[in-house]
Protein backbone atom coordinates (compact mmCIF):
# COMPACT_ATOMS: atom_id res chain seq x y z
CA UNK A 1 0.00 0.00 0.00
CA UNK A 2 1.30 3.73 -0.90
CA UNK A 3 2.36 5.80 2.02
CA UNK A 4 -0.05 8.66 2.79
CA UNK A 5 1.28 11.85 2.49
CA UNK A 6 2.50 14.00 5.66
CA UNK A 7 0.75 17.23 4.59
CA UNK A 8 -3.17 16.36 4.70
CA UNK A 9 -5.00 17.09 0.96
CA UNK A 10 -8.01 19.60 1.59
CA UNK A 11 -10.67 16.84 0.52
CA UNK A 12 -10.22 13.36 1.08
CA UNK A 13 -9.10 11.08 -1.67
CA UNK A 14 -11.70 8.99 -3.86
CA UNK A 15 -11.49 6.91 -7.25
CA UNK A 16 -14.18 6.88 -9.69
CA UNK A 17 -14.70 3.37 -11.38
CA UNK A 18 -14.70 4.87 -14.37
CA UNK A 19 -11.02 5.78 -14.36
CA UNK A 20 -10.16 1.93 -14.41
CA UNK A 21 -12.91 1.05 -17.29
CA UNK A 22 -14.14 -2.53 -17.50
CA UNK A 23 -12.67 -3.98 -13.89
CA UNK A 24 -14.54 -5.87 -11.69
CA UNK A 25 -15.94 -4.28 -8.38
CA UNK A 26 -13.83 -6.96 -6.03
CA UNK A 27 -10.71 -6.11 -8.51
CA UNK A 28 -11.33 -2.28 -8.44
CA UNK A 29 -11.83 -2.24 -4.64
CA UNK A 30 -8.60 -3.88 -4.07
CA UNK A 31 -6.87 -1.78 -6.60
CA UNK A 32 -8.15 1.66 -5.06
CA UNK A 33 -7.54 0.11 -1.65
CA UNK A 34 -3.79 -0.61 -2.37
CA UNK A 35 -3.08 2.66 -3.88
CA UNK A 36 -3.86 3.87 -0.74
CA UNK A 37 -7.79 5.31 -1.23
CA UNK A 38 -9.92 5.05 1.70
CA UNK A 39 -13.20 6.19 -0.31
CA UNK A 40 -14.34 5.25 -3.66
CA UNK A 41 -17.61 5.52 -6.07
CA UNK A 42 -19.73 2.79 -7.45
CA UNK A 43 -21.93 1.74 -9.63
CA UNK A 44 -24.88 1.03 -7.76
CA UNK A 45 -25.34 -1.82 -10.43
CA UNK A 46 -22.40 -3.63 -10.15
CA UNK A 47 -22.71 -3.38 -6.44
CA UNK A 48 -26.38 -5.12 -6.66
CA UNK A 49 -25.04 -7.80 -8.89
CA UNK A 50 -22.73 -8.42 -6.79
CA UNK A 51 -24.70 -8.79 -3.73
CA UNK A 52 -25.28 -5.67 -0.93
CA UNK A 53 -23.62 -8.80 1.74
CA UNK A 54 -20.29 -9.48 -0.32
CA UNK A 55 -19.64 -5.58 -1.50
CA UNK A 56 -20.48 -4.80 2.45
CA UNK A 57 -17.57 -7.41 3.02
CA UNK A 58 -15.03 -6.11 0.61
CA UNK A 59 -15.15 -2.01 1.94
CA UNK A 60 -15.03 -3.87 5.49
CA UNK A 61 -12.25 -5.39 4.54
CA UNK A 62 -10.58 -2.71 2.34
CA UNK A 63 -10.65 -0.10 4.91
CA UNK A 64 -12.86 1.67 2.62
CA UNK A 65 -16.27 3.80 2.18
CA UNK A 66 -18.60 4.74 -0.14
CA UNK A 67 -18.94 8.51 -1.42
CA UNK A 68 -21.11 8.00 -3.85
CA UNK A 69 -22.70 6.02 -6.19
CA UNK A 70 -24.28 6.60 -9.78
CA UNK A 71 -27.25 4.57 -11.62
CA UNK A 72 -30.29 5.86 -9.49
CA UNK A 73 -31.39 6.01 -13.12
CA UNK A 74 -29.56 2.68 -14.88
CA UNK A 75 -28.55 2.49 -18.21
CA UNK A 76 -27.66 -1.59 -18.06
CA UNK A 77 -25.33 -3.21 -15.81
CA UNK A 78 -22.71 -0.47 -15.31
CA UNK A 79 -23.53 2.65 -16.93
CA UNK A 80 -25.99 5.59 -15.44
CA UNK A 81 -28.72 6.86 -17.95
CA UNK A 82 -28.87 10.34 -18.01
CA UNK A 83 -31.85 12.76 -15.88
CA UNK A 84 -33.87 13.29 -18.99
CA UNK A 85 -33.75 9.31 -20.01
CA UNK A 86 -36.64 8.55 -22.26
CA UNK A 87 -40.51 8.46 -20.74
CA UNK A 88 -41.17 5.07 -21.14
CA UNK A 89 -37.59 4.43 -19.35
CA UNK A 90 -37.78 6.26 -16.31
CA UNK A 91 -41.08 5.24 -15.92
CA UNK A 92 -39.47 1.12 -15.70
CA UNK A 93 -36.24 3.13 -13.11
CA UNK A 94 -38.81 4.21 -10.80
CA UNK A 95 -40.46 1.21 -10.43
CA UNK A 96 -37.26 -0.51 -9.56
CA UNK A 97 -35.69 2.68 -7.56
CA UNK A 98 -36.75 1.50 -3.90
CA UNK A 99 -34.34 -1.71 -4.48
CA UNK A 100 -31.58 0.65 -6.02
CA UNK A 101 -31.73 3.06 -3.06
CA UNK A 102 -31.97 0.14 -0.28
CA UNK A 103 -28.52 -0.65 -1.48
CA UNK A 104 -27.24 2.39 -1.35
CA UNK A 105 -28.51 2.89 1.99
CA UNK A 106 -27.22 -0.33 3.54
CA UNK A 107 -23.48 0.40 1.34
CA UNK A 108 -23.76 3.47 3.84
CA UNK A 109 -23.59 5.47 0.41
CA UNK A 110 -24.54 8.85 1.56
CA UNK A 111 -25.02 10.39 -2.41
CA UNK A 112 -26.41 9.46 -5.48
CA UNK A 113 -25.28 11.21 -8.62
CA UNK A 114 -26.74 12.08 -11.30
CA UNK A 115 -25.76 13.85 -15.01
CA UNK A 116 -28.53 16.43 -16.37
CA UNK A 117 -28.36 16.25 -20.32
CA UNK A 118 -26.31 19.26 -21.59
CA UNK A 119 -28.56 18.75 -24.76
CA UNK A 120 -32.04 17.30 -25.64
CA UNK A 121 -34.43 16.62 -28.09
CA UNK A 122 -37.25 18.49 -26.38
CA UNK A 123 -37.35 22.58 -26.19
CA UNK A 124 -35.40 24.22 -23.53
CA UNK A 125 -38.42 25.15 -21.71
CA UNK A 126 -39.64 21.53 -21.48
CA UNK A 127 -36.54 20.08 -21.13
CA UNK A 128 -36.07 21.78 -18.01
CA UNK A 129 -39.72 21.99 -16.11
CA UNK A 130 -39.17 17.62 -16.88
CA UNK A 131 -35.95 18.30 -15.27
CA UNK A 132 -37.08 19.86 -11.82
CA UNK A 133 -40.09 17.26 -11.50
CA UNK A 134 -37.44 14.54 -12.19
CA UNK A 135 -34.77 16.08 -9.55
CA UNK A 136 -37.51 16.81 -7.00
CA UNK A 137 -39.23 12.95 -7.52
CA UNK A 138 -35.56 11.42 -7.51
CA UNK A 139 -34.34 13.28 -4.12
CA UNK A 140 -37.62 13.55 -2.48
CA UNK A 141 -37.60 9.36 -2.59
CA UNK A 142 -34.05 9.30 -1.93
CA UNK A 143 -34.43 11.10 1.42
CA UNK A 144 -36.18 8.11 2.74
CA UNK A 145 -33.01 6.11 2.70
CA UNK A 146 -30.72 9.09 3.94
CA UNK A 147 -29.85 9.55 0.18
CA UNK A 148 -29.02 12.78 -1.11
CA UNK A 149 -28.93 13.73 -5.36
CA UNK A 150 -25.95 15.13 -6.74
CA UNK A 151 -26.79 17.02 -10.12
CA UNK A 152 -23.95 17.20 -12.28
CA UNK A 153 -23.60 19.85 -14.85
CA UNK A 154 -21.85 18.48 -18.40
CA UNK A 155 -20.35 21.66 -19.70
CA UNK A 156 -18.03 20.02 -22.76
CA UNK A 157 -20.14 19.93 -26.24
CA UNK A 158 -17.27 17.50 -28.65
CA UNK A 159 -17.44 14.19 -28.20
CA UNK A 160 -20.65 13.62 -26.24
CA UNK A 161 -22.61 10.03 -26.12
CA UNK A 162 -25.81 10.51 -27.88
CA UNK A 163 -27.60 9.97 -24.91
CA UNK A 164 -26.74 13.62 -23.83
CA UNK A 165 -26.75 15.36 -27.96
CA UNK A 166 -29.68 17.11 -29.20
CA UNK A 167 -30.90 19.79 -30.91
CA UNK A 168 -31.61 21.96 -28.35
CA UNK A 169 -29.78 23.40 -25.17
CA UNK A 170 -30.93 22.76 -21.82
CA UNK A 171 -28.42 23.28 -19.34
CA UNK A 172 -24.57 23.19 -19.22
CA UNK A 173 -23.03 25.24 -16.28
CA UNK A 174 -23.10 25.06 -12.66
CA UNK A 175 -24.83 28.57 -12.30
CA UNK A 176 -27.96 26.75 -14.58
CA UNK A 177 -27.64 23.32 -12.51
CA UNK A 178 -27.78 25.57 -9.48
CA UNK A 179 -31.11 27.29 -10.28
CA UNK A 180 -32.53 24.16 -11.33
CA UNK A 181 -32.12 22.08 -8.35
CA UNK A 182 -33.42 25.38 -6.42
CA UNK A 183 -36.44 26.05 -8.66
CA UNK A 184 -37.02 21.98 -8.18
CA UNK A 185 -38.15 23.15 -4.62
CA UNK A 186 -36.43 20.40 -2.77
CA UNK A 187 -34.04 20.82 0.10
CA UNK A 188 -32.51 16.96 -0.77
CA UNK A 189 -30.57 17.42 -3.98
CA UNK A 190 -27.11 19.94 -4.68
CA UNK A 191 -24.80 20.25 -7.55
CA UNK A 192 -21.90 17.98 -8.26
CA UNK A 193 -18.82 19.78 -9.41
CA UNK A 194 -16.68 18.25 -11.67
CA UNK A 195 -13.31 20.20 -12.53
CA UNK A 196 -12.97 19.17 -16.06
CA UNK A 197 -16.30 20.94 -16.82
CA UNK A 198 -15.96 23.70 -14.95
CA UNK A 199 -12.71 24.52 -16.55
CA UNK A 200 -14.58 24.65 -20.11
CA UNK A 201 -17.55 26.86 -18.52
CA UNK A 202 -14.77 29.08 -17.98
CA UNK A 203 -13.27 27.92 -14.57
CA UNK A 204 -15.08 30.92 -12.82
CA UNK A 205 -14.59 30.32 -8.74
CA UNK A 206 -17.48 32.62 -8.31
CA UNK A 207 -19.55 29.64 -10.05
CA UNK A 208 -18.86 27.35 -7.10
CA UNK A 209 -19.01 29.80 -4.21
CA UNK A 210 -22.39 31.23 -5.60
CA UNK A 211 -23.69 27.50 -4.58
CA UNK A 212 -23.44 28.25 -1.39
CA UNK A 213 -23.26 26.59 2.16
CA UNK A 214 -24.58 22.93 1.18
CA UNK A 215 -25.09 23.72 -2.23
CA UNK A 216 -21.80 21.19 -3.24
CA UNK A 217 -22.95 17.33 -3.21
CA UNK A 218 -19.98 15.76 -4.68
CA UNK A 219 -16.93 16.64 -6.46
CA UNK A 220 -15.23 14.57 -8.84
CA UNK A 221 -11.87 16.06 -10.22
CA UNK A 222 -9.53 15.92 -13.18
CA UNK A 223 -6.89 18.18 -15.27
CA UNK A 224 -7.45 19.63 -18.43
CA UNK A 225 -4.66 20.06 -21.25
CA UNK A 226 -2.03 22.71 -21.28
CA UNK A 227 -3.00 23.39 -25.09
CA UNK A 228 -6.23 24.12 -26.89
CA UNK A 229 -9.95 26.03 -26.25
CA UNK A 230 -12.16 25.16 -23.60
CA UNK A 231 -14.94 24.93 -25.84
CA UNK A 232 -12.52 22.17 -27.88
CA UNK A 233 -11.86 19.42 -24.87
CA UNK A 234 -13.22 16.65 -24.71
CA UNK A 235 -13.85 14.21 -21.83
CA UNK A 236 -10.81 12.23 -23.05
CA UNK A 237 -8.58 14.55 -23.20
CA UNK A 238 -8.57 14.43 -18.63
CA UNK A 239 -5.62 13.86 -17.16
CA UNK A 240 -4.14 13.33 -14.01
CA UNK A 241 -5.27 15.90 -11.47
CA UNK A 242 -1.62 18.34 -10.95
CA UNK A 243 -0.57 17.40 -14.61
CA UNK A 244 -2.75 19.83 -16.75
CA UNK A 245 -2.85 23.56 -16.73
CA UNK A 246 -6.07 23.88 -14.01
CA UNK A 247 -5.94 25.95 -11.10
CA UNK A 248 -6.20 23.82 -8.41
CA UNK A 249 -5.89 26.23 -5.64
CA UNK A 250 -8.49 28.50 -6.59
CA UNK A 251 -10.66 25.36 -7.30
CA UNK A 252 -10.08 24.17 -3.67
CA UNK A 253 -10.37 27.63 -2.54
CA UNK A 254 -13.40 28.39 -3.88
CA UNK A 255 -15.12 25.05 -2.73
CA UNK A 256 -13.80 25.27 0.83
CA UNK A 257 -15.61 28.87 0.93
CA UNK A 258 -19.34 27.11 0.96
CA UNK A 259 -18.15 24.81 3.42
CA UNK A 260 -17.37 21.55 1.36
CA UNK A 261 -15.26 18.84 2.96
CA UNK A 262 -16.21 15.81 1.75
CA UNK A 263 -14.17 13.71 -1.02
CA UNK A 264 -12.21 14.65 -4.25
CA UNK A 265 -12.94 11.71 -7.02
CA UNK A 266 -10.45 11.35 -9.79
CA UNK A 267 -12.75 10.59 -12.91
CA UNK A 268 -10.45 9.74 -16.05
CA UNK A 269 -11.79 8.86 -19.45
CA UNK A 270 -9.16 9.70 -21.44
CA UNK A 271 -8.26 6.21 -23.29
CA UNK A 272 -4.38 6.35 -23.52
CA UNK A 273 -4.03 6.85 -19.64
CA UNK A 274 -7.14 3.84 -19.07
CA UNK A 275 -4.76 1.77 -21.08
CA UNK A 276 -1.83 1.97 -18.36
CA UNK A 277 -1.42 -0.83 -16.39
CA UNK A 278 -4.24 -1.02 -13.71
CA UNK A 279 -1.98 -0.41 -10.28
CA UNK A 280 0.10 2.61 -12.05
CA UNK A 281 -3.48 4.24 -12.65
CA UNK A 282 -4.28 3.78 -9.05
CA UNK A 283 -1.35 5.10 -7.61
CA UNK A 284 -1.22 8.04 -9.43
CA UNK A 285 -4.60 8.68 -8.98
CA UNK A 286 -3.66 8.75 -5.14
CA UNK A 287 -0.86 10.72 -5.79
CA UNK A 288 -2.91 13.11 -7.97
CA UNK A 289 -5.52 13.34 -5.63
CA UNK A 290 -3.44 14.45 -2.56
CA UNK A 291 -0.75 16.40 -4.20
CA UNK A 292 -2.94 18.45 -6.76
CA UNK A 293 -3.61 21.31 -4.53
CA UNK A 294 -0.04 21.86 -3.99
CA UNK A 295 1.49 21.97 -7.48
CA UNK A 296 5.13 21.25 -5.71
CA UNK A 297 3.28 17.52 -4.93
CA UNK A 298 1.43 17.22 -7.63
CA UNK A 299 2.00 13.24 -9.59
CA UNK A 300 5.13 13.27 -12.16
C-alpha cells in the first residue's frame, strides 16, 4: 500500500470506477484500496449484482467507504442513464428505484449522482420543467433512505454520447444546474462539481461559491490540457489531477468557501491513460488526488 502523504489534501481522496474502465468491483476495490484510497464511487449496479452482503464485506475489509454512487437512473449493468432518459424508461427506473436506493442505503452510500443532459431533443423550456419534476421525484424518494442527489452539470459539447446530444440546449453550467435544483423546490438534492467541466464553462470560482453553504454534493476532479480552447476538450482529453494547466488552488479555494469537505474523485476517461497498467493508474490517482492542490506535490 502507498504511504499517505505527511501534509493532509483539503478533501479526502476517492477513485471513480470509471477511471479503471471494464474492472470488476472486487478487482477495483482492491486496486483503489492498495493505492492507498480510503473512499471510492460505485456503480450502484455492479454493487447489486454483486450482492449488498459481499460488496459490504469487501469495503469492510478494504478499509474503505462509499462517497457515492451513480445509476439511481440505470442504463444496463454499469452505466448511469442520463436525468432526462426517455418516458417510457424512467417510468421502468422508478419502479425498480426502492431496491436501487436500499442498497445504497445499507453500502452506507450517503449520495447518489446524477448527469442532467447538456442537450435534448425536447425545447429548452420543457426540457427543463421535466428536469425539476425529475430532480424533486428522484431526491424527495431518496431522502427516505438518507440519500441525497448530486446534479452534475456536463459543460463540454465535442465528443458527447448521444444519450446527452440534441438539438436543443438545456443546461450546461453550474450557475444553470444551481437554479434548477433550487427552482425543483427540494431541500434533498445539490450540484456535483466536476473540474474538467468547470474549466470549459470558464473555470469561474465565483460559479462554485455562488452555490453556497450545502449547495456542493460531490466533487469529482480531473486536469485539463495545457494546449487548446475550452470549448474544444473533450472528456478524453482528462488527465491526471496536478498534470494539466487547471488551477487547483483556486478550485479548492473556492469550494472550501461554501463549506465543502467531503471527497475529491479522480474521474479519467481519457483512453491512452485507461490503457496503463491497472496499479500505475491507481497510484497516481492517489498521488494526484493528494498532491494536486499543492502543485510542488502534484504526480510526475
Amino acid at each position: 500500500m502507498i504511504a499517505r502523504p505527511e501534509t493532509a489534501a483539503p478533501f479526502r481522496p476517492c477513485l471513480n470506477p470509471a477511471t479503471l474502465a471494464g474492472v470488476r468491483l472486487p478487482d477495483f476495490l482492491s486496486l483503489a484500496a492498495a493505492a492507498g484510497f480510503e473512499a471510492v464511487e460505485l456503480s450502484i449496479q455492479q454493487a447489486q449484482h454483486l450482492g449488498t452482503a459481499p460488496v459490504r464485506d469487501l469495503l469492510a475489509e478494504h478499509g474503505l467507504t462509499v462517497a457515492a454512487a451513480s445509476g439511481i437512473l440505470p442504463a444496463g449493468p454499469v452505466l448511469p442513464a442520463p436525468l432526462l432518459v426517455d418516458t417510457a424508461g424512467y417510468a421502468e427506473h422508478l419502479q425498480t428505484l426502492p431496491e436501487r436506493l436500499k442498497t445504497f442505503a445499507a453500502l452506507g452510500c450517503p449520495v447518489a449522482t446524477t448527469v442532467l443532459n447538456p442537450f435534448s431533443a425536447l425545447d429548452q423550456g420543457d426540457a427543463l420543467a421535466l428536469a425539476r419534476r425529475r430532480i424533486a421525484q428522484l431526491a424527495n424518494t431518496a431522502a427516505d433512505y438518507g440519500v441525497r442527489l448530486a446534479v452534475e452539470a456536463v459543460s463540454v459539447v465535442d465528443g458527447l454520447p448521444p444519450e446527452l446530444e440534441g438539438p436543443h440546449p438545456v443546461a450546461a453550467t453550474l450557475p444553470a444546474v444551481a437554479e434548477l435544483v433550487h427552482e425543483s423546490g427540494t431541500e434533498n438534492a445539490a450540484v456535483l462539481v466536476d473540474s474538467f467541466h468547470w474549466a470549459v464553462a470558464g473555470a469561474d470560482p465565483g460559479h462554485i461559491t455562488a452555490l453556497g453553504t450545502g449547495g456542493v454534493g460531490h466533487v469529482q476532479i480531473a486536469d485539463i490540457p495545457h494546449t487548446g480552447t475550452p470549448r474544444g476538450w473533450t472528456d478524453g482529453l482528462r488527465l491526471f489531477p496536478g498534470d494539466g494547466a487547471l488551477n487547483w488552488p483556486a478550485f479548492a479555494d473556492a469550494l472550501t468557501r461554501v463549506g465543502y469537505a467531503g471527497t475529491a474523485s479522480v474521474e479519467l476517461f481519457n483512453p491512452i491513460l485507461r490503457a496503463l497498467p491497472q496499479d500505475e493508474i491507481t497510484a497516481r490517482s492517489y498521488r494526484a488526488a493528494t498532491g494536486c492542490w499543492n502543485p510542488e506535490e502534484a504526480s510526475p
